[in-house]
Protein backbone atom coordinates (compact mmCIF):
# COMPACT_ATOMS: atom_id res chain seq x y z
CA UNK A 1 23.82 -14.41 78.58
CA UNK A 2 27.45 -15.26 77.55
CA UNK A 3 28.72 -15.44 74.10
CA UNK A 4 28.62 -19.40 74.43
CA UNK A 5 25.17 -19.57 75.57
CA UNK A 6 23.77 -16.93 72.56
CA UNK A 7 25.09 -18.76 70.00
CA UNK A 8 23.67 -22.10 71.14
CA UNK A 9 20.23 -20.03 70.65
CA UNK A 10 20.83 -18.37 67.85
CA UNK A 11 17.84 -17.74 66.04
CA UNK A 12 16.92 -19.68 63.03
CA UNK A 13 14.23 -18.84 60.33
CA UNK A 14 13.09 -15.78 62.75
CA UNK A 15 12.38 -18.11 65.38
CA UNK A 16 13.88 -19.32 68.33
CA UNK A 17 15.22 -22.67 68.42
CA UNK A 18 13.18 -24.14 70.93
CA UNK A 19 11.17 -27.71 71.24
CA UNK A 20 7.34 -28.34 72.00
CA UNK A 21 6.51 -28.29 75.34
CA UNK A 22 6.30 -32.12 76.51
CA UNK A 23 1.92 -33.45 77.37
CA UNK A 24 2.02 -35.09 80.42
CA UNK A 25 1.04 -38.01 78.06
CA UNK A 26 3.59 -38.36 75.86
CA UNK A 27 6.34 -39.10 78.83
CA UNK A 28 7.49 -42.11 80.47
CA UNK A 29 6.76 -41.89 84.54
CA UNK A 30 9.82 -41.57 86.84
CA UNK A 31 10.03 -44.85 88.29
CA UNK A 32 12.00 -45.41 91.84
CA UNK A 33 14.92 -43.44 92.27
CA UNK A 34 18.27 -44.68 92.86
CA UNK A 35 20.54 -41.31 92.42
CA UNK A 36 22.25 -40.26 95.95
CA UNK A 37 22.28 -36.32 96.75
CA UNK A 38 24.83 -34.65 98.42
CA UNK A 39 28.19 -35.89 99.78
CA UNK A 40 31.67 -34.20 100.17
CA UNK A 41 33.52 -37.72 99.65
CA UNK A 42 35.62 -37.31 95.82
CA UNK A 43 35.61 -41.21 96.47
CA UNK A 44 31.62 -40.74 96.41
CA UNK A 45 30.76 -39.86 92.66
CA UNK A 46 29.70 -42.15 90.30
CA UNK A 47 26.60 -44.17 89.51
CA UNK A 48 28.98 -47.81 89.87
CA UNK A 49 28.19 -46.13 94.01
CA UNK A 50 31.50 -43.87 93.34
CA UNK A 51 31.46 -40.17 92.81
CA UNK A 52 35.21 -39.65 91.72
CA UNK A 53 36.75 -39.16 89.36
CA UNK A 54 37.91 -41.49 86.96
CA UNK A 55 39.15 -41.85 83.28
CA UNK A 56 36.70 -42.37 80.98
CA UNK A 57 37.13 -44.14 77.47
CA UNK A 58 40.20 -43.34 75.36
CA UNK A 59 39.08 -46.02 72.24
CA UNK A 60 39.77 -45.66 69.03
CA UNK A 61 37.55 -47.20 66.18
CA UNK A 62 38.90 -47.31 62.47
CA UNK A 63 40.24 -44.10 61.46
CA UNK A 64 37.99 -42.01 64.23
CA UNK A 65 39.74 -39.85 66.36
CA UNK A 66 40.44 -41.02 69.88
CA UNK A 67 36.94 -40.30 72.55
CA UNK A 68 38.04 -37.64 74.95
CA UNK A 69 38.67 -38.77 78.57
CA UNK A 70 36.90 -37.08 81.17
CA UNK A 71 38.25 -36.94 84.75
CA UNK A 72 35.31 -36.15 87.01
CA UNK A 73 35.80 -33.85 90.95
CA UNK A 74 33.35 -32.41 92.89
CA UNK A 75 32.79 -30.08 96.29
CA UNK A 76 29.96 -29.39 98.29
CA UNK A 77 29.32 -28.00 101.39
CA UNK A 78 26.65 -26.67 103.84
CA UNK A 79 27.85 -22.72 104.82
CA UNK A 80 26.37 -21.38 107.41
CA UNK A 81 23.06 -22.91 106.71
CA UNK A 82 20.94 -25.33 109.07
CA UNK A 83 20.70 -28.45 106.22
CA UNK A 84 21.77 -29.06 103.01
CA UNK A 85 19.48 -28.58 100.04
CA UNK A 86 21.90 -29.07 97.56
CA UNK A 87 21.73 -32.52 95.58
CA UNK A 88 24.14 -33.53 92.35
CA UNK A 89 25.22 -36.85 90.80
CA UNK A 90 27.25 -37.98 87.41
CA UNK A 91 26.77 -41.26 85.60
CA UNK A 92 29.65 -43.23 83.75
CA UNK A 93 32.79 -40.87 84.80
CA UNK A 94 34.45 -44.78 85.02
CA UNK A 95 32.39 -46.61 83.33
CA UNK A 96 34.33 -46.37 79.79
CA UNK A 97 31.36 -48.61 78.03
CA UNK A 98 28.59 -46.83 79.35
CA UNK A 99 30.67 -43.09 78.01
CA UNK A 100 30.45 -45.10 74.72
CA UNK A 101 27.00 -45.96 74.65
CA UNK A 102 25.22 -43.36 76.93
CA UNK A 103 27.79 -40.71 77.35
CA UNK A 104 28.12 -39.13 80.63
CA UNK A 105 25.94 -36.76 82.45
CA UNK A 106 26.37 -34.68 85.58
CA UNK A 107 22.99 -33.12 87.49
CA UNK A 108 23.42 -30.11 90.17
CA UNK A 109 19.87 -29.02 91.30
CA UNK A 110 19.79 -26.08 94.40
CA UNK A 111 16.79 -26.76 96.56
CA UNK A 112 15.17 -23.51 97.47
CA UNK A 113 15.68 -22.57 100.84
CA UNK A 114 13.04 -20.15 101.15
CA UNK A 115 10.04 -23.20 100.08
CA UNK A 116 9.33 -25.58 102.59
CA UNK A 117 10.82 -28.21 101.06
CA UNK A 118 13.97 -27.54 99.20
CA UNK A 119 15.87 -30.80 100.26
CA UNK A 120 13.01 -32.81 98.72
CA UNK A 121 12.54 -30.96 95.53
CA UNK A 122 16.56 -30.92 94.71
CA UNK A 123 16.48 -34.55 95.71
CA UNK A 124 13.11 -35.37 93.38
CA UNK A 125 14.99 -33.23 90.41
CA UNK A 126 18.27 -35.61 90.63
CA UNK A 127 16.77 -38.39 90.87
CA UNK A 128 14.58 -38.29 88.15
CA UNK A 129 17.03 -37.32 85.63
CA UNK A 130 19.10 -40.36 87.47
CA UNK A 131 15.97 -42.54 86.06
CA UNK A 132 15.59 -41.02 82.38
CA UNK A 133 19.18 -41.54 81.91
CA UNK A 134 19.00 -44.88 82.81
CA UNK A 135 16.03 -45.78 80.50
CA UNK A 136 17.49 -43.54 77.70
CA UNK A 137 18.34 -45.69 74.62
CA UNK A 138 20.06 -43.63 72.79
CA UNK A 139 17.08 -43.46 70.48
CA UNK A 140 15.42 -39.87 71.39
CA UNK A 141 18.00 -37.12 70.33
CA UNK A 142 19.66 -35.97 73.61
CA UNK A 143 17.96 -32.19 73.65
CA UNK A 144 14.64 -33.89 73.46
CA UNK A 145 15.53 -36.02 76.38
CA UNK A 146 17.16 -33.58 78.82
CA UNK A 147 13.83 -31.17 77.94
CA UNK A 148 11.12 -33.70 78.32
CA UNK A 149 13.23 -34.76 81.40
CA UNK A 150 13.27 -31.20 82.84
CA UNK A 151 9.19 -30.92 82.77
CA UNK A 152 9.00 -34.16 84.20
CA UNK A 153 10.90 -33.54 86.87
CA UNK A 154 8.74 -30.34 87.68
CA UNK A 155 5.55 -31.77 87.55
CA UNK A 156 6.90 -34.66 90.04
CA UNK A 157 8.47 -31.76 92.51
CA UNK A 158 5.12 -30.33 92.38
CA UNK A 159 3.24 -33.28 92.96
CA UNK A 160 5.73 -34.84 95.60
CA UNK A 161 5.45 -31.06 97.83
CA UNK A 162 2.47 -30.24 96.95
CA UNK A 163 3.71 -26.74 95.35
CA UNK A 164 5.70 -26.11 98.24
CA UNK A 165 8.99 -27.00 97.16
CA UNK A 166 11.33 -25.31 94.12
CA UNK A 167 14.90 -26.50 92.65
CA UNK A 168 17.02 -25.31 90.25
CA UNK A 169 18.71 -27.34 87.50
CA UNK A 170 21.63 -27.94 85.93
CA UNK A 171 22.59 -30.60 83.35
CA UNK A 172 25.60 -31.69 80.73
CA UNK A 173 25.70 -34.76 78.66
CA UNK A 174 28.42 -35.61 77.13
CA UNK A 175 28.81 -38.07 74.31
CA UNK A 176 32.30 -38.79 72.19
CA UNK A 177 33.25 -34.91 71.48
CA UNK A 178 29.69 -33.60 71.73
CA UNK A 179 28.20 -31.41 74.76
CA UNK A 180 24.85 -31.12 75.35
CA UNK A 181 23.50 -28.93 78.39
CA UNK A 182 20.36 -27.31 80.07
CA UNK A 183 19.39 -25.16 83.24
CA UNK A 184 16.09 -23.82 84.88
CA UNK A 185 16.70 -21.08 87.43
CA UNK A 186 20.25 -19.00 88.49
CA UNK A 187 22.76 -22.39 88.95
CA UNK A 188 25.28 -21.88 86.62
CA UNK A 189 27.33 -23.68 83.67
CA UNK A 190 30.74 -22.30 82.90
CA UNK A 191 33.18 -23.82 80.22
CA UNK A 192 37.12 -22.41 80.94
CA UNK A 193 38.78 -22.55 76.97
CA UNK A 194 41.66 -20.77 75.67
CA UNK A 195 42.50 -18.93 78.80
CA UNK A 196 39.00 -17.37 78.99
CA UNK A 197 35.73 -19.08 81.46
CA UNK A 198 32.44 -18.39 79.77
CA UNK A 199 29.04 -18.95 81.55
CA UNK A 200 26.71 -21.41 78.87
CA UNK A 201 23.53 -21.06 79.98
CA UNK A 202 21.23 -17.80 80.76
CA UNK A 203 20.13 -17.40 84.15
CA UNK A 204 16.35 -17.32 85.09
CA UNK A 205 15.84 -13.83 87.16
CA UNK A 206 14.24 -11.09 87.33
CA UNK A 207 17.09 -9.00 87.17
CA UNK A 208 17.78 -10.71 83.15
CA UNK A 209 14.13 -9.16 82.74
CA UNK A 210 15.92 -5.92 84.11
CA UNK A 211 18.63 -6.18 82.09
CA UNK A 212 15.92 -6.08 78.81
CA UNK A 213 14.29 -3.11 79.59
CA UNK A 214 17.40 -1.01 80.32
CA UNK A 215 18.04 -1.65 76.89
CA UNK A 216 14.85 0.22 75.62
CA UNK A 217 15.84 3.57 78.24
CA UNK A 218 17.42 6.20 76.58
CA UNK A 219 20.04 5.91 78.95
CA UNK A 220 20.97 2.87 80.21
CA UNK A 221 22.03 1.91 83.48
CA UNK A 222 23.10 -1.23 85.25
CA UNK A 223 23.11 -0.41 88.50
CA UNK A 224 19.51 0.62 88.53
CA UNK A 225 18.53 -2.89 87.45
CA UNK A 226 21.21 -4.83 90.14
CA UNK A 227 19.92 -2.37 92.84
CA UNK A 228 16.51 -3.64 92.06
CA UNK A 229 15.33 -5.52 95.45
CA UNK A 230 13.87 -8.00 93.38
CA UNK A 231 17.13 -8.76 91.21
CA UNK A 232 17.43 -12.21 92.74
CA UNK A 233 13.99 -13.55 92.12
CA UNK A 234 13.80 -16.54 90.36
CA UNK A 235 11.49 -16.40 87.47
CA UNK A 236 11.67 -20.52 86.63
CA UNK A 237 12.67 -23.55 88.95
CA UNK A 238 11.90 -27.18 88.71
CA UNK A 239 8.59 -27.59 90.45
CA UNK A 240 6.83 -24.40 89.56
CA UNK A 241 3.16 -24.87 88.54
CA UNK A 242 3.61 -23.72 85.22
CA UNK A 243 7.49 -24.12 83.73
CA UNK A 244 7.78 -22.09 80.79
CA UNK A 245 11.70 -20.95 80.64
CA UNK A 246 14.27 -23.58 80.08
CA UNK A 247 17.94 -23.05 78.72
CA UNK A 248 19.67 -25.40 76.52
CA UNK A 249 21.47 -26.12 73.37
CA UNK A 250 19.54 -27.74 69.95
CA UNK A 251 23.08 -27.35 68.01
CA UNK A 252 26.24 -29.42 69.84
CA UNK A 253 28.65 -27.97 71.21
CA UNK A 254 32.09 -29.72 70.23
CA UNK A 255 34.52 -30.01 73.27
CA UNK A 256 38.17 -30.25 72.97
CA UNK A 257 41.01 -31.58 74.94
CA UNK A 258 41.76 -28.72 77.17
CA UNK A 259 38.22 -27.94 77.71
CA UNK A 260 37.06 -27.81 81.40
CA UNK A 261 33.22 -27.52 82.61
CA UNK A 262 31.67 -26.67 86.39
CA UNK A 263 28.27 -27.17 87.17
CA UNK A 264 27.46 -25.13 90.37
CA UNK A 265 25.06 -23.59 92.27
CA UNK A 266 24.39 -19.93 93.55
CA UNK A 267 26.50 -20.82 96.81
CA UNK A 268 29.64 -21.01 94.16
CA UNK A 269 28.57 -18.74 91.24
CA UNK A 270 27.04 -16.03 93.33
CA UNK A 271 30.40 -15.69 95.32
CA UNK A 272 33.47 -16.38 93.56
CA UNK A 273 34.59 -13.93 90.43
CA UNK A 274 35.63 -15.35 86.92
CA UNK A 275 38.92 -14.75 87.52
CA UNK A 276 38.89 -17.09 90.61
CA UNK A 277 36.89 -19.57 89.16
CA UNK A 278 39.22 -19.90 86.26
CA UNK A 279 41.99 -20.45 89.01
CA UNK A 280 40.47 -23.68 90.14
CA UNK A 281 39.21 -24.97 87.00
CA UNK A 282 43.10 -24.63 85.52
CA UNK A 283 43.84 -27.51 88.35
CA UNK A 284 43.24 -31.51 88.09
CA UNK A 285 39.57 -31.11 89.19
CA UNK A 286 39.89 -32.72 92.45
CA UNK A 287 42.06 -30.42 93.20
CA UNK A 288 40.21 -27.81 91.65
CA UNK A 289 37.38 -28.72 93.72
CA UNK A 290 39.38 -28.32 96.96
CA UNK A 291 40.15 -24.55 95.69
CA UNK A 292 36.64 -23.68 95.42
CA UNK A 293 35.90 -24.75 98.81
CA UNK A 294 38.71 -22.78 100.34
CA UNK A 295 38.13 -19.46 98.01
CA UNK A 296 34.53 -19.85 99.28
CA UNK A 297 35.40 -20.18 102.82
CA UNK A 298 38.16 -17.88 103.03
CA UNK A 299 35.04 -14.28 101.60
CA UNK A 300 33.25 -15.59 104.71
CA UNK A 301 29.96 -14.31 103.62
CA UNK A 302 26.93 -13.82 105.64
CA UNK A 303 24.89 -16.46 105.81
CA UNK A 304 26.65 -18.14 102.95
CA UNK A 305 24.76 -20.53 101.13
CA UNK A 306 25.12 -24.18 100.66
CA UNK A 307 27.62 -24.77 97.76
CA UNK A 308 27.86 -27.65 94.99
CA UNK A 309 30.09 -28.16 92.49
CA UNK A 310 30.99 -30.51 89.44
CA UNK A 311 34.32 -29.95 87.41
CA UNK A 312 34.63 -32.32 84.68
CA UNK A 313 38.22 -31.27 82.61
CA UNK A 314 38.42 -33.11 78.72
CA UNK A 315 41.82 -34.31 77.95
């Protein structure tokens, strides 16, 4: 876990911060879902039916500082797989009145290629957030939301595949200044600041579990935990039977003009270094996008993996 991502858990009163797991009776049911999946178009990215990116709202009221604007880009690509599995959207990046009301939120889920049905379960996982947000009110505090919202969308993976389909998840809302995210599985957050790309959110593996116990040998070594042929297993995705880890923030995290975020999947995160991704987040994110693409293309890697991303730069 990055620095970033332990102090949005930082222990409080000897116990985790953490929220009561949601009863299946105390949520409102995903109704039809509208949220597309996929898509390499920048033109192709926004609830309003365009995924680009756009300025968001730059108001002032009284003596309150200005809202950030958010300018919105996004990649994704199949490798050298037979389908995609990846599905993402974001809500509001041009909508300036809906960033004041509802803020803006971006979804990347990773279907899991090695279930039956990893296209349907990324789709399911999107798409259900794409419903939440639309009913959300502002009313329920936005960590309640996006962790009710997580289990939901689990329990309708499992139901809609019959247990036979798996997605990771990741998830920002952003509201004024304030940043709010969560993640189930090994998709990853990063936030590039002051010259320096930190990863938010903890990754869901086995090799994390690894990581523990090589703490507790009296010598430790890394390499005996990423040689591990287990390392990659995931140890939480959206539509397991029983979801028990989730990552995210209680505490807000206040972004500042400068700030840059990616949401991405393995086919990203598992391939470029930090050094490279801060390369293409330190670009208009369209452009930064573009980068990615070609930095993934250019380590052609066996069997690469289908690849998402979703840059969203604060200025």
């Amino acid at each position: 876990m990055g620095l970033l991502g332990w102090l949005f858990g930082q222990e409080k009163k000897g116990k985790p911060d953490v929220l009561e797991r949601p009863k299946a009776s105390e949520e409102r049911t995903a109704a039809e879902s509208n949220a597309e999946s996929g898509g390499k178009s920048n033109e192709e990215f926004n609830e309003k039916s365009s995924r680009g990116s756009d300025k968001g709202s730059n108001k002032e009221s009284g003596s309150r500082p200005a809202a950030p604007v958010f300018l919105a880009g996004n990649i994704q690509g199949i490798g050298d797989r037979e389908q995609q599995e990846d599905s993402f959207a974001v809500f509001n990046v041009s909508d300036a009145s809906g960033q004041e009301t509802k803020g803006l939120l971006a979804v990347v889920a990773d279907g899991m290629g090695g279930m039956a049905d990893g296209q349907e379960a990324s789709r399911c996982t999107v798409d259900t957030f794409s419903q939440r947000f639309r009913q959300w009110n502002g009313g329920t505090p936005v960590p309640e939301w996006l962790y009710t919202g997580a289990f939901e969308a689990s329990r309708a993976v499992f139901s809609q595949t019959g247990g036979r389909g798996g997605s990771t998840l990741t998830a920002v809302h952003l509201r004024g200044n304030q940043l709010y995210w969560l993640s189930v599985g090994d998709s990853a957050i990063y936030l590039m600041r002051n010259g320096g790309v930190f990863q938010l959110n903890r990754e869901h593996t086995y090799l994390n579990q690894l990581y523990s116990r090589e703490l507790e040998e009296p010598v430790i070594d890394r390499s005996r935990a990423e040689l591990d042929e287990d390392a990659r297993r995931l140890t939480s995705f959206v539509g397991i039977d029983d979801l028990k880890e989730v990552d995210f923030n209680l505490r807000p995290w206040t972004v500042k003009p400068g700030d840059v975020l990616l949401l991405c999947s393995d086919g990203i995160s598992g391939v470029l270094s930090p050094p490279e991704l801060m390369e293409a987040m330190s670009l208009e994110p369209h452009e930064g996008c573009a980068l990615l693409e070609t930095m993934v293309l250019e380590k052609q890697v066996p069997e690469q993996d289908n690849y998402t991303g979703v840059m969203i730069a604060c200025r």
